[in-house]
Protein backbone atom coordinates (compact mmCIF):
# COMPACT_ATOMS: atom_id res chain seq x y z
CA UNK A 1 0.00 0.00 0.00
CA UNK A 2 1.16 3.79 -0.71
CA UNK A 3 2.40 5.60 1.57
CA UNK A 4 0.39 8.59 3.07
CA UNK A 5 3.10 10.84 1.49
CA UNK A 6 2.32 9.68 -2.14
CA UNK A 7 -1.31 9.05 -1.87
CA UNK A 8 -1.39 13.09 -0.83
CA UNK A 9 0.82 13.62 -3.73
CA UNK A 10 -1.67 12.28 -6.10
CA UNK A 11 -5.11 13.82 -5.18
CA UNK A 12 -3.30 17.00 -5.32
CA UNK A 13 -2.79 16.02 -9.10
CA UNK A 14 -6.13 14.97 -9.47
CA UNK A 15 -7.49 18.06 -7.64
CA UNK A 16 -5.33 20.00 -9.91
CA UNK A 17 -6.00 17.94 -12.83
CA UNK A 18 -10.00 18.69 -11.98
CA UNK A 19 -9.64 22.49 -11.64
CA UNK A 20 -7.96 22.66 -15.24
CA UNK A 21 -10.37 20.62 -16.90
CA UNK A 22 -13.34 23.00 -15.23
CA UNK A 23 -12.00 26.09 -15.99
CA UNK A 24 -10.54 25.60 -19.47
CA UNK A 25 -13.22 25.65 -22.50
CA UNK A 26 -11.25 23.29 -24.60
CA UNK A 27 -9.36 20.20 -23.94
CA UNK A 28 -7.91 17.07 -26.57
CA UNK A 29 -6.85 13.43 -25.21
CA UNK A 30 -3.74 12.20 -27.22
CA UNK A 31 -1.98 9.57 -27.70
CA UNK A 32 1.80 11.08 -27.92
CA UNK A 33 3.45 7.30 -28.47
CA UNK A 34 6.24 7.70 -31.02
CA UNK A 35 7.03 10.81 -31.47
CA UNK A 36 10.81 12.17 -30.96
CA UNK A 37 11.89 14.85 -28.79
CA UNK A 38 12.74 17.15 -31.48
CA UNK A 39 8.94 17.04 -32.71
CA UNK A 40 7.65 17.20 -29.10
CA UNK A 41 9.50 20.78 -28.55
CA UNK A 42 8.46 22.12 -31.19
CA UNK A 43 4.81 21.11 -30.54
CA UNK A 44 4.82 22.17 -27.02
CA UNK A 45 6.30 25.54 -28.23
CA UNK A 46 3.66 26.03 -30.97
CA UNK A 47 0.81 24.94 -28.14
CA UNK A 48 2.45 27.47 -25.41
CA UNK A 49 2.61 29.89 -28.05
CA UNK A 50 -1.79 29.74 -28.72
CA UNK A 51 -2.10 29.62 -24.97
CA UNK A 52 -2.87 26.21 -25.06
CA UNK A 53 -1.73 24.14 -21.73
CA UNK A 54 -0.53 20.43 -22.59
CA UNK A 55 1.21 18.00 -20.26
CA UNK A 56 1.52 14.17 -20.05
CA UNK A 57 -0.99 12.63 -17.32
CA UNK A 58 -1.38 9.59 -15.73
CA UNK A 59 -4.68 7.73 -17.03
CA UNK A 60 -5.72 6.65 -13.80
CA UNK A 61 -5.25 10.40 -11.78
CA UNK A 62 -6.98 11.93 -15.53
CA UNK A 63 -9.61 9.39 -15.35
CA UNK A 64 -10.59 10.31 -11.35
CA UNK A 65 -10.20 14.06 -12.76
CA UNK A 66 -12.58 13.33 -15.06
CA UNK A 67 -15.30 11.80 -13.16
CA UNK A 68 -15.52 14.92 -10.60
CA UNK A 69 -14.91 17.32 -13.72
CA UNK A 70 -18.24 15.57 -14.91
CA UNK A 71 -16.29 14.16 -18.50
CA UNK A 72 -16.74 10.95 -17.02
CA UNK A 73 -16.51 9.61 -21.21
CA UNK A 74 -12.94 10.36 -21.35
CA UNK A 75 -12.50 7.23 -19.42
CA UNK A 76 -13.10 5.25 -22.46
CA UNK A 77 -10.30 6.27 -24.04
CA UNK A 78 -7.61 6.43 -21.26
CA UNK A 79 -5.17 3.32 -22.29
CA UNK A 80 -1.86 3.95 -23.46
CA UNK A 81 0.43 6.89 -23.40
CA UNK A 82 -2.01 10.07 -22.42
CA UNK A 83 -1.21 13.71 -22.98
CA UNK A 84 -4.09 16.51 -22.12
CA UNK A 85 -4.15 19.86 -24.04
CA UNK A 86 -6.56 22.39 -22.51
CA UNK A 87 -7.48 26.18 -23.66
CA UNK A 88 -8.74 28.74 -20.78
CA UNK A 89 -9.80 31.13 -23.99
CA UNK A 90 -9.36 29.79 -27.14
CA UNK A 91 -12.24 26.61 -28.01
CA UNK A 92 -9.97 25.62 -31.26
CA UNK A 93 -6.75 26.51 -30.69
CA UNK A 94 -5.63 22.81 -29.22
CA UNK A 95 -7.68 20.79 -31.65
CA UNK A 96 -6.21 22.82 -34.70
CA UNK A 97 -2.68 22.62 -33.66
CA UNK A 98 -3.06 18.79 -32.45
CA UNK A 99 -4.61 17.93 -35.35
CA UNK A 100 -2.52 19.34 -38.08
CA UNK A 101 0.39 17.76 -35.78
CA UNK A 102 -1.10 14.05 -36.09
CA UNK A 103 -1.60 14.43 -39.83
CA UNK A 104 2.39 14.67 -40.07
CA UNK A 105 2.94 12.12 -37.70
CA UNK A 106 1.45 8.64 -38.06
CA UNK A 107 2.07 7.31 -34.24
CA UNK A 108 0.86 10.43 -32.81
CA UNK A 109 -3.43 10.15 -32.83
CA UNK A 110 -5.86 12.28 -31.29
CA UNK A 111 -8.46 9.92 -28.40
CA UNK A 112 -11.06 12.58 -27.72
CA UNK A 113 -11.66 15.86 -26.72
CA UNK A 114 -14.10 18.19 -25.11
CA UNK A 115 -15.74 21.28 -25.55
CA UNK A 116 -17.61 23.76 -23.05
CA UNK A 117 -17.78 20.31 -20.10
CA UNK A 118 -19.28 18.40 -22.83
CA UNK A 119 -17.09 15.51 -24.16
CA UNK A 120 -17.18 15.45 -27.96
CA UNK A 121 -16.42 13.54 -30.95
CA UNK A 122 -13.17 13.06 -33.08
CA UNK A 123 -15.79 14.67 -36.39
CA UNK A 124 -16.15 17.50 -33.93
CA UNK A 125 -12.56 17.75 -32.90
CA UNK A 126 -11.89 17.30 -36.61
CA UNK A 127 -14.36 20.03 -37.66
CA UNK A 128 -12.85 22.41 -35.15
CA UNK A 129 -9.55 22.02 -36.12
CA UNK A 130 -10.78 23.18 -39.60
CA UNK A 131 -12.02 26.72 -38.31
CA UNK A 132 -9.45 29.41 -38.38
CA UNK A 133 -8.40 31.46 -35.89
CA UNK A 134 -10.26 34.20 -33.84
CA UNK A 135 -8.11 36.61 -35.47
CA UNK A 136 -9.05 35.83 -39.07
CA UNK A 137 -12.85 35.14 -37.70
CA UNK A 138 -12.92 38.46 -36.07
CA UNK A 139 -11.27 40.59 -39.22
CA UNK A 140 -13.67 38.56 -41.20
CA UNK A 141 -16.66 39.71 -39.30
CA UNK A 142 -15.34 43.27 -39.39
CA UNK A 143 -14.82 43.52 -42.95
CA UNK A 144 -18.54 42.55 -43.07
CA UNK A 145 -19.67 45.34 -41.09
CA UNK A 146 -17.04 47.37 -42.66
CA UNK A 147 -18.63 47.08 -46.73
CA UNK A 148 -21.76 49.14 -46.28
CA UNK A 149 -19.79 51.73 -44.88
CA UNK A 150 -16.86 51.87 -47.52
CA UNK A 151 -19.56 51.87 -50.14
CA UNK A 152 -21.30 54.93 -48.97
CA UNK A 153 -18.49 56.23 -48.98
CA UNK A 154 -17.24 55.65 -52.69
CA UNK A 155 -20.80 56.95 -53.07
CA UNK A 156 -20.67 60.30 -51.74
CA UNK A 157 -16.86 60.71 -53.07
CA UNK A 158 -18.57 60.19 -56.64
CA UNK A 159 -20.75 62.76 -55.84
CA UNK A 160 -18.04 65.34 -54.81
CA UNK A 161 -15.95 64.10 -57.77
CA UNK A 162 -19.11 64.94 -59.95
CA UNK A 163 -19.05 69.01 -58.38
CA UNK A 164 -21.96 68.38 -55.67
CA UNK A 165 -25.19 67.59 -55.17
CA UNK A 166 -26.71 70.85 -56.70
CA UNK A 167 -24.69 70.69 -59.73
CA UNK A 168 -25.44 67.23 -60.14
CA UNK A 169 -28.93 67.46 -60.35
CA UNK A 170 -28.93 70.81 -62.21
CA UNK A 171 -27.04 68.52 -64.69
CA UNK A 172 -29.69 66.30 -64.77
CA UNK A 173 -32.39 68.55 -65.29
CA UNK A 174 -30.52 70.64 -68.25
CA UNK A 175 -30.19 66.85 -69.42
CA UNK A 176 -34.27 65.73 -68.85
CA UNK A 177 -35.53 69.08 -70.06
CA UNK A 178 -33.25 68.88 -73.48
CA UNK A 179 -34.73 65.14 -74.14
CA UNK A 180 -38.02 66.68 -73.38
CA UNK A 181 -37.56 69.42 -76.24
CA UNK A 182 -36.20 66.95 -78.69
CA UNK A 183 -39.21 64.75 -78.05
């Protein structure tokens, strides 16, 4: 039997393990198994870099996590080698980094995932990864708003261009009452 030392030791990890999975809005399951180190620092960099948390866990003190997290279907896929990637902020950041990571490496595959204390499926994890950023989603949505605006603009800069609004439409009325007298 453990000692009282080490059994302390591990429901700190497990409380630990549960306060990460609550408060993040993301998380992936992977299965890091054949990877080198070379590859692993450089994927650990690019995940630090999005904000994205990722450590190698015990599946027994991730599956306890679980359960009192309420993600209680991760268990199903806790076998093997075990790494956990969670995002505080950012709901694709992990799965799109992960994911483009395991489609260059053959012995590195993705279990499961969750999203928002829901565990999801790989399509989901798979569809996530495929969204881009919240950079390019926000400039996206801004451009949006942005195009009514810009062409009001080109509009009234036509008008200006044209010598204003009351020589515009003097214009057109030399123009409509000419036709008029032709007719």
């Amino acid at each position: 039997m453990p000692s009282q030392k080490v059994l302390d030791e591990k429901k700190a990890v497990v409380a630990a393990l549960t306060e990460r999975l609550q408060n993040s809005v993301a998380g992936v399951v992977v299965n890091y198994k054949g990877i080198n180190v070379a590859d692993d620092t450089k994927l650990r960099k690019d995940l630090r870099e999005a904000g994205v948390k990722y450590t190698v866990v015990k599946n027994t003190l991730l599956g306890r996590a679980a359960n009192e997290a309420g993600l209680s279907d991760l268990n199903a896929v806790l076998e093997g080698t075990t790494a956990l990637a969670t995002s505080a902020e950012d709901h694709t950041a992990a799965a799109r980094i992960l994911s483009k990571f395991a489609d260059t490496n053959k012995d590195f595959t993705i279990k499961s995932g969750y999203l928002e204390g829901e565990v999801i499926s790989l399509d989901t994890i798979s569809s996530l990864a495929k969204l881009p950023t919240r950079e390019v989603l926000l400039a996206t949505v801004c451009n949006a708003f942005n195009a009514p605006i810009a062409s009001f603009a080109r509009a009234v800069q036509a008008i200006v261009d044209n010598g204003g609004v009351e020589e515009s439409l003097a214009k057109k009325a030399a123009e409509g009452s000419a036709e008029a007298a032709e007719a």
